[in-house]
C-alpha atoms as a PDB file:
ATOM      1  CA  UNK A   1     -26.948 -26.247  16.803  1.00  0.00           C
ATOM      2  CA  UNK A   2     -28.441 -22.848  16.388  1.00  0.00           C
ATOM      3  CA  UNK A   3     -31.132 -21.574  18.287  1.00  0.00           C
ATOM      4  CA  UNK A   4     -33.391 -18.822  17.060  1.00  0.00           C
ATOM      5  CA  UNK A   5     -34.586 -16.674  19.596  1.00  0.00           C
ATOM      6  CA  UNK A   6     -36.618 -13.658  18.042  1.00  0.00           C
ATOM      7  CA  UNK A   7     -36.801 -11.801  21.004  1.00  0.00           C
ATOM      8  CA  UNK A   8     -32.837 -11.829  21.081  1.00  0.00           C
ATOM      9  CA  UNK A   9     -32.628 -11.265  17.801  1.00  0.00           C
ATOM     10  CA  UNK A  10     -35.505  -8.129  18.107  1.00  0.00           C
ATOM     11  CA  UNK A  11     -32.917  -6.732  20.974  1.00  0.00           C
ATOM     12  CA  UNK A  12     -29.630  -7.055  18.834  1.00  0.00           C
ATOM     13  CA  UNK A  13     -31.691  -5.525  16.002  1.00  0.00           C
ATOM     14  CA  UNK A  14     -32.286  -2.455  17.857  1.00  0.00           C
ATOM     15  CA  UNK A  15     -29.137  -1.940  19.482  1.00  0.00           C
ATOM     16  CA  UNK A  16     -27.405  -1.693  16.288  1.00  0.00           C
ATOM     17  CA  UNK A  17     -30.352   0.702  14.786  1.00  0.00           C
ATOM     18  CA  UNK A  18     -29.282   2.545  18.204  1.00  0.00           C
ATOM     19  CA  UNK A  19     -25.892   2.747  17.933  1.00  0.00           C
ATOM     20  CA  UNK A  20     -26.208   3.736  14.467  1.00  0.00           C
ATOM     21  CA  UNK A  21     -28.411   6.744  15.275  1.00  0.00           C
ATOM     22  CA  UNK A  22     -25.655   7.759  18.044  1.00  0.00           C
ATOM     23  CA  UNK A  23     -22.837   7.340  15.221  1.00  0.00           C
ATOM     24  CA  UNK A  24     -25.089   9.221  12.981  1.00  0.00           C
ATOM     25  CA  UNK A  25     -26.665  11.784  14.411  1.00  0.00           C
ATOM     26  CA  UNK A  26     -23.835  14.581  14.436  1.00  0.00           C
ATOM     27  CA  UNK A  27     -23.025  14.117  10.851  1.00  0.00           C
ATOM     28  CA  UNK A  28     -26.639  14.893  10.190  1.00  0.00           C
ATOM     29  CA  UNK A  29     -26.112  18.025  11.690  1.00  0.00           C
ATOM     30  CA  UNK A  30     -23.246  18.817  10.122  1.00  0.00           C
ATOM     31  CA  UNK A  31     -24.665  18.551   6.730  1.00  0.00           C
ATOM     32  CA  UNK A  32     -27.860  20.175   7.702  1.00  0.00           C
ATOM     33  CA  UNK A  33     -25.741  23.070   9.062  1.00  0.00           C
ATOM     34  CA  UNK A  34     -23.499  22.887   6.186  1.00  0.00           C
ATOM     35  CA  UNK A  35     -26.961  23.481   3.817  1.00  0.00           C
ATOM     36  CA  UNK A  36     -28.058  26.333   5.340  1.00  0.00           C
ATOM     37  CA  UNK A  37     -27.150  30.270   5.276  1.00  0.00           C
ATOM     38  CA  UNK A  38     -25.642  32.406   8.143  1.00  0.00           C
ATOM     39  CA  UNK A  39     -28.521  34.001   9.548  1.00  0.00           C
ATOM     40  CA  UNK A  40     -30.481  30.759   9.511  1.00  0.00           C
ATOM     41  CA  UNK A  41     -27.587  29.026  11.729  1.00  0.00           C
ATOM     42  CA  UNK A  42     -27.807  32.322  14.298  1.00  0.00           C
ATOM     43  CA  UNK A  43     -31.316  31.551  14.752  1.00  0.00           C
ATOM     44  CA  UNK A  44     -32.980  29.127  17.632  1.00  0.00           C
ATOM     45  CA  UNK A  45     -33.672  26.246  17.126  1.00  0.00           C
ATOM     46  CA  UNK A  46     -31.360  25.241  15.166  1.00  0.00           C
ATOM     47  CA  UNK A  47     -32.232  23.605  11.728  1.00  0.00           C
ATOM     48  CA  UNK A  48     -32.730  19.848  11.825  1.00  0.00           C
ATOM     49  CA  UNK A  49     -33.540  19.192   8.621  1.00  0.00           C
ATOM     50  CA  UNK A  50     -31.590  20.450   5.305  1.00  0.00           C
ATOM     51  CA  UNK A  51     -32.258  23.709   3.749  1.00  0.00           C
ATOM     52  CA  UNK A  52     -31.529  25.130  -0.044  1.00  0.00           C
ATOM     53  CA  UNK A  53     -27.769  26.886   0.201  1.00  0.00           C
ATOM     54  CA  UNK A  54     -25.829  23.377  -0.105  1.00  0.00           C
ATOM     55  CA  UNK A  55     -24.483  24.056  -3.019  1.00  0.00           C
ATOM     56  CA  UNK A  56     -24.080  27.681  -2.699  1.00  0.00           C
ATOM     57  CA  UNK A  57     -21.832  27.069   0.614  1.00  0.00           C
ATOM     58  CA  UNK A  58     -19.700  24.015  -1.417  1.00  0.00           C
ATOM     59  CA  UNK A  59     -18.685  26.214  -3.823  1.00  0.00           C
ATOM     60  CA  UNK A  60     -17.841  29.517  -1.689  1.00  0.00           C
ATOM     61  CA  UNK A  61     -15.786  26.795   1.303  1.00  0.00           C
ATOM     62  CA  UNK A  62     -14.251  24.832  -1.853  1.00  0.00           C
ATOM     63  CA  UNK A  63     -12.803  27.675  -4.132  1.00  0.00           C
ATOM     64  CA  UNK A  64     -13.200  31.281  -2.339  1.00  0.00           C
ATOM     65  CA  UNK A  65     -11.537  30.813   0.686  1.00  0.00           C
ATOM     66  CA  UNK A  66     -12.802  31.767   4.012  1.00  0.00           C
ATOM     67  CA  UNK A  67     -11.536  34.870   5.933  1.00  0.00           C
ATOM     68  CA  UNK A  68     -11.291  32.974   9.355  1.00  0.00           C
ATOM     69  CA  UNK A  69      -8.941  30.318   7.542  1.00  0.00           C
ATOM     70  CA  UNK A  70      -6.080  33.110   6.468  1.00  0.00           C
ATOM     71  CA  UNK A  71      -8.321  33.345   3.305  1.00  0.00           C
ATOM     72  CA  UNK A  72      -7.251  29.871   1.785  1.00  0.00           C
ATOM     73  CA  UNK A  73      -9.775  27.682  -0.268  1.00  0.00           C
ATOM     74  CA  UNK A  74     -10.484  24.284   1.559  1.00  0.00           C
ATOM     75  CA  UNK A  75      -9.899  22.560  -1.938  1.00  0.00           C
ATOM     76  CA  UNK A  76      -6.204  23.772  -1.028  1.00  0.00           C
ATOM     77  CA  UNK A  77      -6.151  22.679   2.052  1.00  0.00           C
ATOM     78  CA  UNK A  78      -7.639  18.977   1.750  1.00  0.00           C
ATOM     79  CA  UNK A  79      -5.012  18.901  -1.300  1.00  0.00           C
ATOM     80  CA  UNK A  80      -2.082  19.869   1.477  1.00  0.00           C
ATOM     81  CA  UNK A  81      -3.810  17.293   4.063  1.00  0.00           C
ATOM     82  CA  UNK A  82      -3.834  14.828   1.215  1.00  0.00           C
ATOM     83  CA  UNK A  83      -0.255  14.807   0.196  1.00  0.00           C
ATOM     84  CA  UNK A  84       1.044  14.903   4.012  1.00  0.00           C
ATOM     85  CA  UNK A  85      -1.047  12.166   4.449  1.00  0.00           C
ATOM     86  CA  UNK A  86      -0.018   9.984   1.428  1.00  0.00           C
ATOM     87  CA  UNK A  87       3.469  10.462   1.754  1.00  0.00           C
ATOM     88  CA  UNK A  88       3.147   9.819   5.634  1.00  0.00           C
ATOM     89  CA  UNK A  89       1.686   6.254   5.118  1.00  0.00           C
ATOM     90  CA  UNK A  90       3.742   5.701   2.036  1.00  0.00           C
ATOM     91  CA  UNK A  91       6.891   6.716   3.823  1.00  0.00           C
ATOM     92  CA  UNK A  92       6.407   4.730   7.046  1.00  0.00           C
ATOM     93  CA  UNK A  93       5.329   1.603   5.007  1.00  0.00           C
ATOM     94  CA  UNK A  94       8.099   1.296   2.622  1.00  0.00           C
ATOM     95  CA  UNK A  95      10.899   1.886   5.548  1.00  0.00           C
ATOM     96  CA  UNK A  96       9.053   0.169   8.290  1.00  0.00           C
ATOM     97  CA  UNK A  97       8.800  -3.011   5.318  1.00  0.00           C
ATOM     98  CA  UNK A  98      12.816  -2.478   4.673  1.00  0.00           C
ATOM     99  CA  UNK A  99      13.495  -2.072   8.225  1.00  0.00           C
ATOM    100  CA  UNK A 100      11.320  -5.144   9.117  1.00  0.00           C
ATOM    101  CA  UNK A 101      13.639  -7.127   6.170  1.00  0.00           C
ATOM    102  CA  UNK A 102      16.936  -6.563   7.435  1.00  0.00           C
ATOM    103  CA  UNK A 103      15.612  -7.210  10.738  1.00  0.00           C
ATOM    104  CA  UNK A 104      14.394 -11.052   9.840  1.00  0.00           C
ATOM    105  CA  UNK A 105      16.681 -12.025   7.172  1.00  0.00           C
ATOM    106  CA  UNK A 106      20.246 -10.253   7.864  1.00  0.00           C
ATOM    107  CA  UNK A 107      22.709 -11.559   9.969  1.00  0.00           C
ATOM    108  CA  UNK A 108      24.380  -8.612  11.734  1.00  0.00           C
ATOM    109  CA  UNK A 109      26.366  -7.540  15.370  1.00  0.00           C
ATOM    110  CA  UNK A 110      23.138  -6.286  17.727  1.00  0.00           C
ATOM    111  CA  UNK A 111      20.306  -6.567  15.356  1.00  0.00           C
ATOM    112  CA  UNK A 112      17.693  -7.481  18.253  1.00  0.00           C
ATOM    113  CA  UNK A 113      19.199  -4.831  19.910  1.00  0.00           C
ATOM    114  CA  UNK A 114      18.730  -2.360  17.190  1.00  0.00           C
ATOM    115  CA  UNK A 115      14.917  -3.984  16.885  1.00  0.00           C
ATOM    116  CA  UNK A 116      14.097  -3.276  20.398  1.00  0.00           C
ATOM    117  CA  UNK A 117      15.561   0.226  20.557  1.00  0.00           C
ATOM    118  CA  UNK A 118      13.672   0.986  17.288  1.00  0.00           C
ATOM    119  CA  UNK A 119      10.605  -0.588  19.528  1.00  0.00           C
ATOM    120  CA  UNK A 120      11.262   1.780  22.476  1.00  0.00           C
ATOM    121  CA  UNK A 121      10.519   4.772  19.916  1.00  0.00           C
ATOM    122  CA  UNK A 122       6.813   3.769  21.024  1.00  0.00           C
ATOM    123  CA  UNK A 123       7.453   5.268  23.928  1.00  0.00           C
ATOM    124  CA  UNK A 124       8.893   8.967  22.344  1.00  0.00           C
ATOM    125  CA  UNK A 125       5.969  10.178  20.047  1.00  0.00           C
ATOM    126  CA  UNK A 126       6.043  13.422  18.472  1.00  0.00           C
ATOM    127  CA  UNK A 127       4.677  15.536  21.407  1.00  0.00           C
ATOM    128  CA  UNK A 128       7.886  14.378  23.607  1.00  0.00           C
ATOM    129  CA  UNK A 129      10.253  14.992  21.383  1.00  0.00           C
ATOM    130  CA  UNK A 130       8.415  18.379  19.471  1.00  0.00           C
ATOM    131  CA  UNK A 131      11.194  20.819  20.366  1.00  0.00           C
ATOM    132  CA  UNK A 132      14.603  18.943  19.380  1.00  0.00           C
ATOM    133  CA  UNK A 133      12.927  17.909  16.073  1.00  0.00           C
ATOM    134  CA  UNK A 134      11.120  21.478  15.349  1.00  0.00           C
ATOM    135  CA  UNK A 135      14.906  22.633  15.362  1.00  0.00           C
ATOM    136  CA  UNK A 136      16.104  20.153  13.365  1.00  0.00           C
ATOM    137  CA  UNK A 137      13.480  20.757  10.425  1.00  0.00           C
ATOM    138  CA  UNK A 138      14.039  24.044  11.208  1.00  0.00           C
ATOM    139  CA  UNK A 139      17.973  24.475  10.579  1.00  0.00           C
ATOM    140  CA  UNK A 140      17.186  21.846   7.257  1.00  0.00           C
ATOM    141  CA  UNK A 141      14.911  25.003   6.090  1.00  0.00           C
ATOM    142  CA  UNK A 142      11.829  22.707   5.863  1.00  0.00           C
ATOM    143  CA  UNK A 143       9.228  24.795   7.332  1.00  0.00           C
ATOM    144  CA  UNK A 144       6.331  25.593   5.522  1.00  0.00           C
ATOM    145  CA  UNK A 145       6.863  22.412   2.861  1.00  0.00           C
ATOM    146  CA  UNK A 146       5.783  19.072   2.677  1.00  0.00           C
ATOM    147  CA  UNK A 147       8.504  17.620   3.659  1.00  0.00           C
ATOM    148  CA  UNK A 148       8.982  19.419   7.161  1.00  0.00           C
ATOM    149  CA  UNK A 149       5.580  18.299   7.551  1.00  0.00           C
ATOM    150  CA  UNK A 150       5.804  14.610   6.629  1.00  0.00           C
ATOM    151  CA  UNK A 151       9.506  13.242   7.318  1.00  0.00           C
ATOM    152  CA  UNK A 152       9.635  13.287  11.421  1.00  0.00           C
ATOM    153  CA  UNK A 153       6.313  11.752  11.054  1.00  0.00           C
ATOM    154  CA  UNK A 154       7.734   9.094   8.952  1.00  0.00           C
ATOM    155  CA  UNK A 155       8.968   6.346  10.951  1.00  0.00           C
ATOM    156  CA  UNK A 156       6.866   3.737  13.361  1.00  0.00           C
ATOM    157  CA  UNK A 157       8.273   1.341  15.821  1.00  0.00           C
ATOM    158  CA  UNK A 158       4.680  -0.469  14.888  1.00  0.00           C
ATOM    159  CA  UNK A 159       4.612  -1.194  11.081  1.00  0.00           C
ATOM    160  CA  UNK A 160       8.178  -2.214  12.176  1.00  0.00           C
ATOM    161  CA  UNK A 161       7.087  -5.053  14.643  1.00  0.00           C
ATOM    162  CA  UNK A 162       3.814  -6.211  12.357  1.00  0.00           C
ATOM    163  CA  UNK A 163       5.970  -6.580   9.058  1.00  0.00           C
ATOM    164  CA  UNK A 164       8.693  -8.381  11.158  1.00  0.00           C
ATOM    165  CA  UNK A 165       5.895 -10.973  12.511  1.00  0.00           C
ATOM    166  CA  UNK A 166       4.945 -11.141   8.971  1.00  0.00           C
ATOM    167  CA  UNK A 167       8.220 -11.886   7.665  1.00  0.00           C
ATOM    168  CA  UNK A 168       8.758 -14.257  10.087  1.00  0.00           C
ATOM    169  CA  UNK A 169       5.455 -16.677   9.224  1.00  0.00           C
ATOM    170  CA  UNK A 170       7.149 -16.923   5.602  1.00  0.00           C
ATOM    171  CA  UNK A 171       8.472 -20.808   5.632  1.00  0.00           C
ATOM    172  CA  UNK A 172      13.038 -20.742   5.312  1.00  0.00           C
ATOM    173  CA  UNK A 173      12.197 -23.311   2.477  1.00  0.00           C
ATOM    174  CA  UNK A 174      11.178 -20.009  -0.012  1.00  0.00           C
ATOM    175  CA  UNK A 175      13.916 -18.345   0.880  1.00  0.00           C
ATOM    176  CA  UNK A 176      16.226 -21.275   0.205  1.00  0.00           C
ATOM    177  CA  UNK A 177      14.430 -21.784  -3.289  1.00  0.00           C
ATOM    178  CA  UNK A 178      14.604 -18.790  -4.044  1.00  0.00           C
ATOM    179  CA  UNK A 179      18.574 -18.779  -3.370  1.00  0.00           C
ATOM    180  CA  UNK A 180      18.868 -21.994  -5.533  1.00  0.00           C
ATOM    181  CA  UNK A 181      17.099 -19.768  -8.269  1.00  0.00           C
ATOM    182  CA  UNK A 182      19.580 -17.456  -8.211  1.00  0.00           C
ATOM    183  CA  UNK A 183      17.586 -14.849  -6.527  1.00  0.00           C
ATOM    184  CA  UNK A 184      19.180 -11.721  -4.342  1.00  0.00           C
ATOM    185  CA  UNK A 185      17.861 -10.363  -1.263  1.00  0.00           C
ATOM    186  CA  UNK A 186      16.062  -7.690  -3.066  1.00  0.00           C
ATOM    187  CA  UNK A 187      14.306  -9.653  -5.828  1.00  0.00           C
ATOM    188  CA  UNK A 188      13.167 -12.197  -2.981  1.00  0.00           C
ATOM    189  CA  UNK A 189      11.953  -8.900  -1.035  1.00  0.00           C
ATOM    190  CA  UNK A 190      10.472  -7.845  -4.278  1.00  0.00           C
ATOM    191  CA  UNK A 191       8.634 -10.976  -5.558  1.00  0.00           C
ATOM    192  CA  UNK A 192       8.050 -12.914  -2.691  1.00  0.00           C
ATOM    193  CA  UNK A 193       7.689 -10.748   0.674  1.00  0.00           C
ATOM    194  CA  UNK A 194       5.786  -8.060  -0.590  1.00  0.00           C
ATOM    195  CA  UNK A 195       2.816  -9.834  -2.489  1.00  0.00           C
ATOM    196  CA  UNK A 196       2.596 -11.757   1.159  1.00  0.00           C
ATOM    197  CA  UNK A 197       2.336  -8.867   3.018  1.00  0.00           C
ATOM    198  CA  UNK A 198      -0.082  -7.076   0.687  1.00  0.00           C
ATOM    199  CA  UNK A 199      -3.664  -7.485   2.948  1.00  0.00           C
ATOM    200  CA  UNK A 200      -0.771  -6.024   5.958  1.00  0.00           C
ATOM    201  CA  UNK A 201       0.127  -3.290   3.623  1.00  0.00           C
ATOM    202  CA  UNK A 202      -3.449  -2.258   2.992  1.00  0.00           C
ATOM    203  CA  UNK A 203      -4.436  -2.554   6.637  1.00  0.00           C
ATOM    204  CA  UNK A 204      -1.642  -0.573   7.641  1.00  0.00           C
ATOM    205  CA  UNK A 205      -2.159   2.104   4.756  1.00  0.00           C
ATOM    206  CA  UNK A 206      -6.002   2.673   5.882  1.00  0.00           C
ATOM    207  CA  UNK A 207      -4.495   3.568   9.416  1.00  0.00           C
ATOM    208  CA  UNK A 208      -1.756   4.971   8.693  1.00  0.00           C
ATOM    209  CA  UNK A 209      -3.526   7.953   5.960  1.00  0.00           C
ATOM    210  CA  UNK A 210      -6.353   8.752   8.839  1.00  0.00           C
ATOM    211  CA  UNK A 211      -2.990   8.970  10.974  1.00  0.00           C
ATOM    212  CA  UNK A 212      -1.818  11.789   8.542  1.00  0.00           C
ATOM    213  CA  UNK A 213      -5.045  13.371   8.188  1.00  0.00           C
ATOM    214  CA  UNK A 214      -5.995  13.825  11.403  1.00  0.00           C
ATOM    215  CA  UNK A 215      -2.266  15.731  12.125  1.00  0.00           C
ATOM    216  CA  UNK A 216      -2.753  18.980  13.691  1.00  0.00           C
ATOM    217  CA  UNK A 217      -0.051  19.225  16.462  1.00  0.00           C
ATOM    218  CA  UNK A 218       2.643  19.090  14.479  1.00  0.00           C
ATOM    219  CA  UNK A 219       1.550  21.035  10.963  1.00  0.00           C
ATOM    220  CA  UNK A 220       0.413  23.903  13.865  1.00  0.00           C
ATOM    221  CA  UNK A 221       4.129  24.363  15.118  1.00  0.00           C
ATOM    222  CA  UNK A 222       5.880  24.162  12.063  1.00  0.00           C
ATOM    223  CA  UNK A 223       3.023  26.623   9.449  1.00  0.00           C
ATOM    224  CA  UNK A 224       3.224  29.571   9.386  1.00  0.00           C
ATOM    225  CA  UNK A 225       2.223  30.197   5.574  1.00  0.00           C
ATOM    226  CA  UNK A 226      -1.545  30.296   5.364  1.00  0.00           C
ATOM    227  CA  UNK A 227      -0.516  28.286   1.452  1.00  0.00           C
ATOM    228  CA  UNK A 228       0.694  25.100   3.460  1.00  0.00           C
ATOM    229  CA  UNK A 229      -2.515  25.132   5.906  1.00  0.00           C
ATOM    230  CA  UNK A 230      -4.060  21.858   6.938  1.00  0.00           C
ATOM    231  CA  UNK A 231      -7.307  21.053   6.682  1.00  0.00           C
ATOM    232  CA  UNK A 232      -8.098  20.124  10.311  1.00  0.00           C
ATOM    233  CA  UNK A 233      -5.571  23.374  10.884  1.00  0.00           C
ATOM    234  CA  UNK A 234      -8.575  25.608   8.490  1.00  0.00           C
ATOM    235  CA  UNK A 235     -11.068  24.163  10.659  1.00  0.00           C
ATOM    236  CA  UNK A 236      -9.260  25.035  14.070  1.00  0.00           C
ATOM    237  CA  UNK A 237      -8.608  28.810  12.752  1.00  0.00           C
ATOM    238  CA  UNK A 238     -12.245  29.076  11.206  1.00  0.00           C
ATOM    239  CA  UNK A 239     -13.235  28.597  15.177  1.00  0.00           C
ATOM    240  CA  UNK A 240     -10.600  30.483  16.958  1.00  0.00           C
ATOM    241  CA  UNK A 241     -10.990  33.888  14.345  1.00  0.00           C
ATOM    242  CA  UNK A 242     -11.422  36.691  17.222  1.00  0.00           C
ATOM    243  CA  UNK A 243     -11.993  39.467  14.535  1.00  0.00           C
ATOM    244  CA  UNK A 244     -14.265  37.599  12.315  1.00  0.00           C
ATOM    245  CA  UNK A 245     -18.298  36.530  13.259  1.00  0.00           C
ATOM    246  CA  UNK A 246     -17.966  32.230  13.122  1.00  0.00           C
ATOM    247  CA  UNK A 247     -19.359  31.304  10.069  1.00  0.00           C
ATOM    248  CA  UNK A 248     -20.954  28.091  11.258  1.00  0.00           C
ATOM    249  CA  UNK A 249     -22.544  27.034   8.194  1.00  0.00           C
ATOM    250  CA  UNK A 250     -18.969  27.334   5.868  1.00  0.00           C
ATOM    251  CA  UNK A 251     -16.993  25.527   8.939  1.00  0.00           C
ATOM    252  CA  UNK A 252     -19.739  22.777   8.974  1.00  0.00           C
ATOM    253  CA  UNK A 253     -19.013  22.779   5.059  1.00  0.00           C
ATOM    254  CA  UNK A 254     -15.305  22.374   5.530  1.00  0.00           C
ATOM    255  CA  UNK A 255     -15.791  19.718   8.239  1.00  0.00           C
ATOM    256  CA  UNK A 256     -18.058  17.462   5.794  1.00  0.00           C
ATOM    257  CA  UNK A 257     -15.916  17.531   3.508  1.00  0.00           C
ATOM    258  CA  UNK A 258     -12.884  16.819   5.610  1.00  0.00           C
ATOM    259  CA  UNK A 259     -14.395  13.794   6.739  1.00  0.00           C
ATOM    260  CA  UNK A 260     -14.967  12.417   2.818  1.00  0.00           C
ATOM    261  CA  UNK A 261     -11.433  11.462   1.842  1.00  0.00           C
ATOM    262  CA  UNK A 262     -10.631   8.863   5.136  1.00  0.00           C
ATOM    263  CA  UNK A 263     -14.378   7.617   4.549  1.00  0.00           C
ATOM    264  CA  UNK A 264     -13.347   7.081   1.083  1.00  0.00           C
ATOM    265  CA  UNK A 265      -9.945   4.980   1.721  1.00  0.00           C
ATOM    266  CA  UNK A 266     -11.860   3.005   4.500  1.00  0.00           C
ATOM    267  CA  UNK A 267     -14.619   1.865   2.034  1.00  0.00           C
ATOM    268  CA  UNK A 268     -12.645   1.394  -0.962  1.00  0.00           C
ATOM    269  CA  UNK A 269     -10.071  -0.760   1.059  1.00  0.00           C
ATOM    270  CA  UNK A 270     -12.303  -2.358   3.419  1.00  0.00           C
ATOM    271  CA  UNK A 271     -12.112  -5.809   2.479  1.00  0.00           C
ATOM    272  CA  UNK A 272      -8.512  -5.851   2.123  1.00  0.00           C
ATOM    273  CA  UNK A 273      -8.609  -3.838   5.699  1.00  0.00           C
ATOM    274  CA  UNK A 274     -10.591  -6.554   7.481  1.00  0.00           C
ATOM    275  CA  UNK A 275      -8.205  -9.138   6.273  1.00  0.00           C
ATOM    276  CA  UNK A 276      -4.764  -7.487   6.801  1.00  0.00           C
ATOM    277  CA  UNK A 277      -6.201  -7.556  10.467  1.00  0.00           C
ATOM    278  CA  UNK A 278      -7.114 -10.595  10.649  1.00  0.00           C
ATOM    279  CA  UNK A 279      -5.404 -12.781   8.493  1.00  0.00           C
ATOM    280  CA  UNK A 280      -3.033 -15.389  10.070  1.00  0.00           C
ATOM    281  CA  UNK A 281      -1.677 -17.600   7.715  1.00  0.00           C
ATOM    282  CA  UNK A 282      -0.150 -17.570   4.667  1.00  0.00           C
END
């Protein structure tokens, strides 16, 4: 039985409304500052409610470049963040699902024991291991290219474990009709395993692109060409330009729009998202 208690639902009403407005509230500002002109952003107080440049700023951040940023148009830069981040989440799905296969269904000396050291990579990210693998990408003259920043961010000890769980949920009786079929390891990989695991491979794609987005550490070390910046790299030089007067409203531009794409991928895949997570059968 149900109760309805309107004061409790009054409450729970406006704590979401609240939390909302918290959520909220600096994104307002960031497009209000992002619609307004340099002198008006120099001024106190600061605007709190749009002005007329929008547009005028959109086009200047998008496809003139800003000084503080090495000169490079943030259209250029969300275009580098978005192919680092594609072929970060592609990359550590499709080896983290292979991985996960030979794992499950090949018999072979020490495979735990290669599962669990591949598990213990959890405990080496990037930052502990930055200088061995900035020389290795270095001496394989990937610096400055996509692939220097994408392949040591390629492989996860986590997709590893989930699509192994996965894998193992999947009954022995498939694979053993699909052996009687005549099927090989791949084409049961192919047509059975992966439409299974496709809510898992959407879950794990949303995470994994915001993963690649958000990358600053390691694009930082390895960039020197102002061609191959980052978006959240523009950003960071925008604030950090000693020579150069901040240009808030352009940096609040760039921001805004560096926040679209992940908003994007979440919404479009959101359904699929919630169920990867939470989907337990199959």
């Amino acid at each position: 039985m149900i109760e309805h208690r309107p004061i409790i639902t009054v409450l729970a009403h406006l704590t979401l409304i609240l939390g909302i407005a918290i959520v909220a509230f600096p994104i307002w500002v960031t497009f209000v500052a992002a619609s307004h002109d340099a002198v008006r952003m120099t001024q106190v107080p600061l605007p709190m409610w749009p002005g007329d440049q929008f547009f005028v700023n959109l086009n200047k951040a998008m496809f003139e470049g800003i000084a503080g940023a090495g000169g490079i148009p943030v259209g250029m830069m969300m275009l580098n963040s978005l192919v680092v981040a594609l072929m970060i989440a592609t990359g550590k799905i499709v080896i983290s699902l292979l991985s996960a296969f030979a794992i499950v269904y090949f018999k072979f000396p020490f495979r735990m024991g290669f599962f669990w050291m591949i598990f213990l990579t959890l405990m080496l990210p990037v930052e502990v291991r930055i200088l061995p693998t900035f020389e290795v990408v270095a001496n394989l003259g990937m610096l400055n290219s996509f692939w220097g920043l994408s392949i040591p961010l390629i492989a996860s000890a986590t997709a590893t474990f989930m699509f192994r769980q996965v894998f193992l949920t999947v009954p022995d009786e498939m694979l053993e009709a699909a052996r009687v079929d005549g099927a090989g390891p791949m084409r049961f990989f192919w047509d059975i395993l992966l439409p299974l695991s496709r809510t898992n491979i959407a879950a794990l794609f949303v995470i994994l692109f915001i993963y690649g987005w958000n990358q600053y550490l390691w694009p930082l070390l390895i960039t020197t060409d102002a061609s191959m910046f980052t978006v959240v790299m523009g950003i960071k030089q925008m604030l950090e330009s000693a020579e150069q007067t901040t240009e808030w409203h352009l940096i609040m531009m760039t921001t805004l729009l560096a926040m679209l794409p992940p908003v994007v991928v979440v919404l479009t895949m959101q359904r699929m998202f919630v169920k990867g997570l939470t989907e337990t059968d199959k």
